[in-house]
N, C-alpha and C. Protein backbone atom coordinates (compact mmCIF):
# COMPACT_ATOMS: atom_id res chain seq x y z
N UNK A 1 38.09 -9.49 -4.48
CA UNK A 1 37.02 -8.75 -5.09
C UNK A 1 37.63 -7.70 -6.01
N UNK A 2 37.47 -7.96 -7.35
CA UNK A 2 37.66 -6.48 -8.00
C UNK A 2 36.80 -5.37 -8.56
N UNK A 3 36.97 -4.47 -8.55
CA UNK A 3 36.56 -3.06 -8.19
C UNK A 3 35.61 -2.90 -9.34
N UNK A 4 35.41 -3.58 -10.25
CA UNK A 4 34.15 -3.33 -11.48
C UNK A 4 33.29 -3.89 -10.41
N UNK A 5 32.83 -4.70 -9.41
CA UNK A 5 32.13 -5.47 -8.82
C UNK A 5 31.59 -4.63 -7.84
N UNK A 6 32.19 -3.78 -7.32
CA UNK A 6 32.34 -2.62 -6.33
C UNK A 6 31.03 -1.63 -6.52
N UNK A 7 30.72 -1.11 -7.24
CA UNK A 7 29.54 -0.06 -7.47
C UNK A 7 28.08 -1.34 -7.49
N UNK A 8 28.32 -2.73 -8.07
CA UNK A 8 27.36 -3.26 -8.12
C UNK A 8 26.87 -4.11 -6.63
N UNK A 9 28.09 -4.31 -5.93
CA UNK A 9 27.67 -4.73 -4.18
C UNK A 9 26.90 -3.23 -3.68
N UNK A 10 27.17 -1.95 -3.98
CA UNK A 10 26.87 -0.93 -3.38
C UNK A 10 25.35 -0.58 -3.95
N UNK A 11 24.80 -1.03 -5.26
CA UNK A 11 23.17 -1.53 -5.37
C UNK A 11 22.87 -1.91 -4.69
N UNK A 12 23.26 -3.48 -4.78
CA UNK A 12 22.27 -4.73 -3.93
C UNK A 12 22.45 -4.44 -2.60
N UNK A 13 23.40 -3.63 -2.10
CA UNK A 13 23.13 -2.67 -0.39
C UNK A 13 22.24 -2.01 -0.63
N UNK A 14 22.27 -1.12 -1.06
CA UNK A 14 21.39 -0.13 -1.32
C UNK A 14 19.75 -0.68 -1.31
N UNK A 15 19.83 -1.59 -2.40
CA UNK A 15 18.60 -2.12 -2.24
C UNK A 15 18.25 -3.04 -1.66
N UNK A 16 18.73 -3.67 -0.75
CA UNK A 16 18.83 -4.62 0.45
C UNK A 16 17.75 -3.33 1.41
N UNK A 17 18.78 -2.25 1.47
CA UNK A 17 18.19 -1.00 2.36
C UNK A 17 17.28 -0.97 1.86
N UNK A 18 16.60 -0.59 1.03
CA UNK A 18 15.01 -0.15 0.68
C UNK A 18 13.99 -1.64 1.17
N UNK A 19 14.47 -2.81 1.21
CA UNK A 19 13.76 -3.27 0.94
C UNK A 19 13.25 -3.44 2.78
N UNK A 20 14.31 -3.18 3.73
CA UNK A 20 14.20 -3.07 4.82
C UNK A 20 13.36 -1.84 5.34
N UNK A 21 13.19 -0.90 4.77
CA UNK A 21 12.82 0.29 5.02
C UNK A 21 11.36 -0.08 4.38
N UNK A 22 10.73 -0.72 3.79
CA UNK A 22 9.70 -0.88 2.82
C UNK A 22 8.97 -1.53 4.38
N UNK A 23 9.72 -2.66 4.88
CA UNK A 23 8.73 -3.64 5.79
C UNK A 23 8.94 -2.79 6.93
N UNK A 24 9.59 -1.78 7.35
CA UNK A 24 9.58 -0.74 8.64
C UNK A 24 8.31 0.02 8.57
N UNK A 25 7.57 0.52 7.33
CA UNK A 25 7.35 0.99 6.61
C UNK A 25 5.63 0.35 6.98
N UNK A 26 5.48 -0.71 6.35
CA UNK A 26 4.27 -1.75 6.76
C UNK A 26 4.21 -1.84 8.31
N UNK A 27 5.50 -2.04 9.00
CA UNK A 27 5.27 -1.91 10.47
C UNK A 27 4.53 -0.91 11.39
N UNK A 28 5.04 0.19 10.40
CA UNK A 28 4.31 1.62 10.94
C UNK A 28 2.41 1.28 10.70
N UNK A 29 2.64 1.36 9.14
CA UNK A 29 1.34 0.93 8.78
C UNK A 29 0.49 0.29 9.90
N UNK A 30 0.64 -1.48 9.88
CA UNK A 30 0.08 -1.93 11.07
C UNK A 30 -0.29 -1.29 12.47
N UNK A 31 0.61 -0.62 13.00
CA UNK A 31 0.49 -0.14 14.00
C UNK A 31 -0.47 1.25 14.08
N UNK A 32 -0.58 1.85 13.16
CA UNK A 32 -1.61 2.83 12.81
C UNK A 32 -2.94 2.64 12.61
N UNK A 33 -2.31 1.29 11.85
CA UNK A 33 -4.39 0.74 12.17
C UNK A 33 -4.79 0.06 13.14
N UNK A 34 -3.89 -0.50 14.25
CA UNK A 34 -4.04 -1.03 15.05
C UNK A 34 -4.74 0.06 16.52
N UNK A 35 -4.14 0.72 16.08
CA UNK A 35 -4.05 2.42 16.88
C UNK A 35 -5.84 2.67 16.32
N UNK A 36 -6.09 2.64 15.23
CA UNK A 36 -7.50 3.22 14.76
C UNK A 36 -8.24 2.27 15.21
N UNK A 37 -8.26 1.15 15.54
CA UNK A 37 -8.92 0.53 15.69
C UNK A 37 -9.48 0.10 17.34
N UNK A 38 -7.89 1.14 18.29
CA UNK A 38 -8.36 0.68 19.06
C UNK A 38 -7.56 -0.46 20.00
N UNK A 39 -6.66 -0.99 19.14
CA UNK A 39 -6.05 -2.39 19.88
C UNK A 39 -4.34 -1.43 20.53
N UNK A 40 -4.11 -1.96 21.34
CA UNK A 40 -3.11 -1.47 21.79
C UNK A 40 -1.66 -2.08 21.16
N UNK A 41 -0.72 -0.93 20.52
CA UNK A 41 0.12 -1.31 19.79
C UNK A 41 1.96 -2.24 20.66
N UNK A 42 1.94 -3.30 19.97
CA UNK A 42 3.25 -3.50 20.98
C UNK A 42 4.08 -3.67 20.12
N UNK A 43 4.52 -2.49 19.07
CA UNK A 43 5.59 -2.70 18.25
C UNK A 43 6.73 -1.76 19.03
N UNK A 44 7.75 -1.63 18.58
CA UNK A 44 8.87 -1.02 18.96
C UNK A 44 8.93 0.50 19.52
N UNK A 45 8.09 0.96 18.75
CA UNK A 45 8.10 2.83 18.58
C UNK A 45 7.10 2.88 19.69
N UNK A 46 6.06 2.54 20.00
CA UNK A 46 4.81 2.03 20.70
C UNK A 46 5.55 2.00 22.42
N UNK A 47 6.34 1.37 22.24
CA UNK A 47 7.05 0.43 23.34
C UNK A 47 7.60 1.67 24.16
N UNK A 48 8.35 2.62 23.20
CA UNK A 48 9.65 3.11 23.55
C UNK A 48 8.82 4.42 23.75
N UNK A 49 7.86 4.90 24.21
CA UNK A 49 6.94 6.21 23.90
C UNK A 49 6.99 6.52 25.42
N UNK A 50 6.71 7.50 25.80
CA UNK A 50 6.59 7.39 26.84
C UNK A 50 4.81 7.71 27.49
N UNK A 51 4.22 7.63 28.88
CA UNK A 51 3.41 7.50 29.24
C UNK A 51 2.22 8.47 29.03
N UNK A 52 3.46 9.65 29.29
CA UNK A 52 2.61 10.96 28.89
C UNK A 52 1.58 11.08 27.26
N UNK A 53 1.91 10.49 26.51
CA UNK A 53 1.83 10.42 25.00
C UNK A 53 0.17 10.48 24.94
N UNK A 54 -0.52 10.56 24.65
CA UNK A 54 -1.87 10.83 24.42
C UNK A 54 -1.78 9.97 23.22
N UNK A 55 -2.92 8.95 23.10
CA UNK A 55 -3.19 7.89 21.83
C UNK A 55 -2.80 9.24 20.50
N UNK A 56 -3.68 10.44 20.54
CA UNK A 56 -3.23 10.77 19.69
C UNK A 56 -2.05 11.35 19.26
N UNK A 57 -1.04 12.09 20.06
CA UNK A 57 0.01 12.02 19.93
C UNK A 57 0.61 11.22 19.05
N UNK A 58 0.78 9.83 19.94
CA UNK A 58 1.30 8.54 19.24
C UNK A 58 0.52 8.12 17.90
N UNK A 59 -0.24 8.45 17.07
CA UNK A 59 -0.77 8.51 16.17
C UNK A 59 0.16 9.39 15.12
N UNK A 60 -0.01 11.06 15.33
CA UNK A 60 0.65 11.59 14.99
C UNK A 60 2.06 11.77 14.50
N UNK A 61 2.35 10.82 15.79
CA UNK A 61 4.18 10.59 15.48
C UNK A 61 4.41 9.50 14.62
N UNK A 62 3.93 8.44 14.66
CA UNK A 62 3.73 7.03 13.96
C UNK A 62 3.51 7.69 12.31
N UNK A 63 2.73 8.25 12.12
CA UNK A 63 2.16 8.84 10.69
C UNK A 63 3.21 10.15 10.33
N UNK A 64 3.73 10.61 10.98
CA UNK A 64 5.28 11.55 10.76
C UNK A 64 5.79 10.60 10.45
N UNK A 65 6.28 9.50 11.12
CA UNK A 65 7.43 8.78 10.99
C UNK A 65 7.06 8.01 9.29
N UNK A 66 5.54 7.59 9.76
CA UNK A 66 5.53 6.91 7.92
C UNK A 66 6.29 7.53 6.35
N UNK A 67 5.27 9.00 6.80
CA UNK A 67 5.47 9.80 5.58
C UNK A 67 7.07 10.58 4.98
N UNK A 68 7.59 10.02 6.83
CA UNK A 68 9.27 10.47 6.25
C UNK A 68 9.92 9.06 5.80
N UNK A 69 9.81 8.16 6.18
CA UNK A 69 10.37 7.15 5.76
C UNK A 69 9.68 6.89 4.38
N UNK A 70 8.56 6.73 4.10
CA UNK A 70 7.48 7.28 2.46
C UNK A 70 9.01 7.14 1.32
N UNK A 71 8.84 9.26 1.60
CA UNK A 71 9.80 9.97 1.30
C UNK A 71 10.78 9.49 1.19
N UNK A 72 11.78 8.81 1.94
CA UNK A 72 13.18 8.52 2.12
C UNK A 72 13.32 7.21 0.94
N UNK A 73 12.19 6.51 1.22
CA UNK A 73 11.99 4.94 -0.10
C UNK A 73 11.94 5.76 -1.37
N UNK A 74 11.16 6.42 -1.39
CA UNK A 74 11.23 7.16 -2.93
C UNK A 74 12.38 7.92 -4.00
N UNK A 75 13.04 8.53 -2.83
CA UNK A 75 14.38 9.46 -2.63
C UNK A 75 15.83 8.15 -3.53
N UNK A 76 15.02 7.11 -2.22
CA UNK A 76 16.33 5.93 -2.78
C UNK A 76 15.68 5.32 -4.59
N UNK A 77 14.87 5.31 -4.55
CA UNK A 77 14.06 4.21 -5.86
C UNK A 77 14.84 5.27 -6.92
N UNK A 78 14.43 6.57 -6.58
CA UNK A 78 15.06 7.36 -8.01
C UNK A 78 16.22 7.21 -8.17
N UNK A 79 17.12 7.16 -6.97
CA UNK A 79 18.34 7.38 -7.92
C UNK A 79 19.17 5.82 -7.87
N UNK A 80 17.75 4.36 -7.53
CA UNK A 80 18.17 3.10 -7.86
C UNK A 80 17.79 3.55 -9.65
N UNK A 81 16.49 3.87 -10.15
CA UNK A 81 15.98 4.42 -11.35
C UNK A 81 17.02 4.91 -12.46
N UNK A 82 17.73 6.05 -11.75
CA UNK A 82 18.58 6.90 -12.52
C UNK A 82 20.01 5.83 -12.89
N UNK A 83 20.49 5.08 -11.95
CA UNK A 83 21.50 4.36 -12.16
C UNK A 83 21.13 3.50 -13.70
N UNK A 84 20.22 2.81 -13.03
CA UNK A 84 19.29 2.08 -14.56
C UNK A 84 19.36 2.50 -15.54
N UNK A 85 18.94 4.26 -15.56
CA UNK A 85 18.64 4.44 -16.89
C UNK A 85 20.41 5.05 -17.58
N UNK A 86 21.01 5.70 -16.38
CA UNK A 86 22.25 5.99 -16.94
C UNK A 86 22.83 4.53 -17.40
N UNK A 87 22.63 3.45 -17.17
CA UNK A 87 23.70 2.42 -17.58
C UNK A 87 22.67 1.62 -18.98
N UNK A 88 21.45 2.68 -18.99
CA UNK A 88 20.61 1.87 -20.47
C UNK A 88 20.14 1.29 -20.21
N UNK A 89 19.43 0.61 -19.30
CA UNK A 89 19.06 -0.42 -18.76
C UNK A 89 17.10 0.48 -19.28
N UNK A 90 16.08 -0.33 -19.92
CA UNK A 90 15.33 0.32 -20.18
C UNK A 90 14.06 -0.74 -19.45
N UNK A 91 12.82 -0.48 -19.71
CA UNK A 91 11.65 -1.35 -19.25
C UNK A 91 12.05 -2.10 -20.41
N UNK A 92 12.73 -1.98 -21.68
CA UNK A 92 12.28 -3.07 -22.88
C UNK A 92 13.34 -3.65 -22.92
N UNK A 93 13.96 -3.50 -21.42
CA UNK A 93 14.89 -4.97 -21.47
C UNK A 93 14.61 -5.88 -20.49
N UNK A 94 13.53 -5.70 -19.81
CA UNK A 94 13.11 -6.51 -18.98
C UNK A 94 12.50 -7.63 -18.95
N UNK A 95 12.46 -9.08 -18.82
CA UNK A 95 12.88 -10.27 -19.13
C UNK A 95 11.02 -10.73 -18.82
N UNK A 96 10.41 -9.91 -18.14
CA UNK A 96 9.13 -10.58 -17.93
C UNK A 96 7.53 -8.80 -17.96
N UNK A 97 6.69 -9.20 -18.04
CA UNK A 97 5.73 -8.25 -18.34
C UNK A 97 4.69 -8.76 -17.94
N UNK A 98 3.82 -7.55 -17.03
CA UNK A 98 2.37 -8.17 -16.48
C UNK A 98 1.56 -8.25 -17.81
N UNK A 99 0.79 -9.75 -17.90
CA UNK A 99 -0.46 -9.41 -19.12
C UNK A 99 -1.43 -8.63 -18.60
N UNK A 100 -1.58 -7.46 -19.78
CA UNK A 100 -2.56 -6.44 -19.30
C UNK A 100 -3.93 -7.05 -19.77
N UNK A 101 -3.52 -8.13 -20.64
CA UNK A 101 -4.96 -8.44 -20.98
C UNK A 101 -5.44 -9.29 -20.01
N UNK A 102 -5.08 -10.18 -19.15
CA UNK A 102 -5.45 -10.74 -18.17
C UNK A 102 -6.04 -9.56 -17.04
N UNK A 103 -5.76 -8.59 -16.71
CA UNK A 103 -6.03 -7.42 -15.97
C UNK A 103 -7.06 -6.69 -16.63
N UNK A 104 -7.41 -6.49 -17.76
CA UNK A 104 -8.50 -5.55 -18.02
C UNK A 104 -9.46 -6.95 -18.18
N UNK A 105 -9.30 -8.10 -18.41
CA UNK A 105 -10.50 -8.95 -18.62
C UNK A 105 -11.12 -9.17 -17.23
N UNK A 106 -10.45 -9.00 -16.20
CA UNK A 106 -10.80 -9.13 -14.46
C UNK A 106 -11.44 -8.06 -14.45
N UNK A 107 -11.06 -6.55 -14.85
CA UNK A 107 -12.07 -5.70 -14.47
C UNK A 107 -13.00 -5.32 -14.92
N UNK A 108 -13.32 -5.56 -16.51
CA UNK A 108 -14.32 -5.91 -17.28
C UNK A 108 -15.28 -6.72 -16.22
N UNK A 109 -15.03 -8.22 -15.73
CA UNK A 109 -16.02 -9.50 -15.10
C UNK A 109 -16.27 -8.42 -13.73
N UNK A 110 -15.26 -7.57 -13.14
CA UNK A 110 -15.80 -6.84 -12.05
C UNK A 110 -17.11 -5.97 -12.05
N UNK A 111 -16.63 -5.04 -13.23
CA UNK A 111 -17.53 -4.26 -13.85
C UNK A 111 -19.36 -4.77 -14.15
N UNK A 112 -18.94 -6.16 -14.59
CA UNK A 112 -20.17 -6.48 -14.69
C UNK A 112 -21.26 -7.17 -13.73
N UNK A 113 -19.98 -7.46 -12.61
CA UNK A 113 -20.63 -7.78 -11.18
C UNK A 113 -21.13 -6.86 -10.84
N UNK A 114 -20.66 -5.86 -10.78
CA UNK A 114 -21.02 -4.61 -9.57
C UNK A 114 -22.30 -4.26 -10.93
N UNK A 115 -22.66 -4.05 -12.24
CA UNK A 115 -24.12 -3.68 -12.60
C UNK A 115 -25.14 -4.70 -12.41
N UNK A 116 -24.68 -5.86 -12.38
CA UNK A 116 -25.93 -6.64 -11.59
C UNK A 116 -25.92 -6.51 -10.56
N UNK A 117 -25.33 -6.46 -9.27
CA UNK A 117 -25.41 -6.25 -7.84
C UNK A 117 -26.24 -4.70 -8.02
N UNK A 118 -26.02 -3.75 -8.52
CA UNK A 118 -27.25 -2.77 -8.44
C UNK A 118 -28.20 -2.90 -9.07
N UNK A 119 -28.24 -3.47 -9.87
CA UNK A 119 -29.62 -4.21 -10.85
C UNK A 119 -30.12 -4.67 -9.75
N UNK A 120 -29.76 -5.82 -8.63
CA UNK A 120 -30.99 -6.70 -7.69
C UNK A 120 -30.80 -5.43 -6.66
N UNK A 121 -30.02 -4.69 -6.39
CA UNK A 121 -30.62 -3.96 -5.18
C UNK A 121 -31.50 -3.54 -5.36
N UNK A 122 -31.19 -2.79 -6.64
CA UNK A 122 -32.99 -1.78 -7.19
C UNK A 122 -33.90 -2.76 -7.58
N UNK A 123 -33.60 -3.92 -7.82
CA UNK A 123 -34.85 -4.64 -7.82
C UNK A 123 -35.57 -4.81 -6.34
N UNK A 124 -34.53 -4.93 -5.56
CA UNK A 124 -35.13 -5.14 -3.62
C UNK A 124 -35.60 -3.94 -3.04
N UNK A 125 -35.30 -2.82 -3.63
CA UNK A 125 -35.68 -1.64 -3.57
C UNK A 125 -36.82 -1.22 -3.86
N UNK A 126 -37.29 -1.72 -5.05
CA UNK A 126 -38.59 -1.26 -5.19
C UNK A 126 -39.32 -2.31 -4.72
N UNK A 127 -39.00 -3.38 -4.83
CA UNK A 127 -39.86 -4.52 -3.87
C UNK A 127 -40.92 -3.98 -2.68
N UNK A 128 -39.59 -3.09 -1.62
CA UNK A 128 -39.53 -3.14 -0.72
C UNK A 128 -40.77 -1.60 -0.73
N UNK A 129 -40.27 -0.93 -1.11
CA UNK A 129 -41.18 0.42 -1.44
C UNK A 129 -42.59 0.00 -2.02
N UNK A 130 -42.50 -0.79 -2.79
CA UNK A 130 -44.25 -1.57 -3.06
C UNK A 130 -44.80 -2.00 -1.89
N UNK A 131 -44.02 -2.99 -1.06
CA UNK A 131 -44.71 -3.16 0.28
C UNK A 131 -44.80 -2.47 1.08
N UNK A 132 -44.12 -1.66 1.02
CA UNK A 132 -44.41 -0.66 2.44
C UNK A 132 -45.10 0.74 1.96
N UNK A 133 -45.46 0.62 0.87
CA UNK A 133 -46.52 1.54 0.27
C UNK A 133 -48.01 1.02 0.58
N UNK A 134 -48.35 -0.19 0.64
CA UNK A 134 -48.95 -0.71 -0.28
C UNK A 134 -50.11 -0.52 1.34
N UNK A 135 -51.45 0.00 1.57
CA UNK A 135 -52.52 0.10 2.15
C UNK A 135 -52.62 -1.19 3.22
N UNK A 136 -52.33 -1.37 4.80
CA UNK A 136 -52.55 -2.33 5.51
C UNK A 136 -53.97 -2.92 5.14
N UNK A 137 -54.69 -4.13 5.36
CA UNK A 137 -55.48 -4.62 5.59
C UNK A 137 -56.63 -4.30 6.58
C-alpha cells in the first residue's frame, strides 16, 4: 500500500463510520416509537437498562442518546464536507442530479389533490348542515 492511498482508506473508514452510526441512529429511532406506542422495546439499550428505569426514563435516555449521536453524524459529515471542498471537489462535479422538475411537477399534482379533497369535504359539509338543519317531518 502506498501512502497517497493512505488519507483516502482513512475516508472510506470514516465514512464506513457514519454510515454505521446513521443505522444506530434509526435503531434508536425505532425504539422510541416503539416506546410511544406502547410496544415493549427489545433492542440492545432496552435490554441492558435496568428494572428500576421508569418507561419514561428509558425514553429520555434513548432520545439523549439520539440527539448525541444526531450531533456526532453531523460533526463527522462536515469535516467529510470540508475535505471535499479543500481538495475542490464541488456539487458541479458531481456525476448525477435530482430532476427538480420531476419534483415540483409531483407537488404541483399534490397540490391539486389536496384542493379538491377540500372542495368535496365542503361540499359534504354543507350537505350535511342542510340536513341536519332542515325541519323534521
Amino acid at each position: 500500500m502506498d501512502a497517497a492511498s493512505l488519507p483516502t482508506l482513512r475516508r472510506l473508514a470514516s465514512l464506513e463510520l457514519i454510515e454505521q452510526r446513521i443505522l444506530e441512529l434509526l435503531r434508536i429511532a425505532t425504539a422510541v416509537t416503539g416506546m410511544l406506542n406502547g410496544q415493549t422495546s427489545t433492542t440492545k439499550e432496552a435490554a441492558g437498562r435496568s428494572m428500576d428505569d421508569t418507561p419514561l426514563t428509558a425514553m429520555e435516555t434513548q432520545c439523549d442518546r439520539y440527539y448525541e449521536l444526531l450531533e456526532n453524524i453531523q460533526v463527522m459529515l462536515r469535516q467529510q464536507f470540508r475535505h471535499l471542498t479543500d481538495a475542490g471537489i464541488t456539487d458541479a462535479d458531481a456525476i448525477f442530479r435530482t430532476p427538480v422538475a420531476g419534483l415540483e411537477k409531483d407537488h404541483m399534482l399534490w397540490q391539486a389533490g389536496i384542493a379538491q379533497l377540500r372542495a368535496e369535504v365542503q361540499q359534504t359539509r354543507q350537505l350535511l348542515d342542510a340536513a341536519t338543519s332542515e325541519p323534521a317531518p
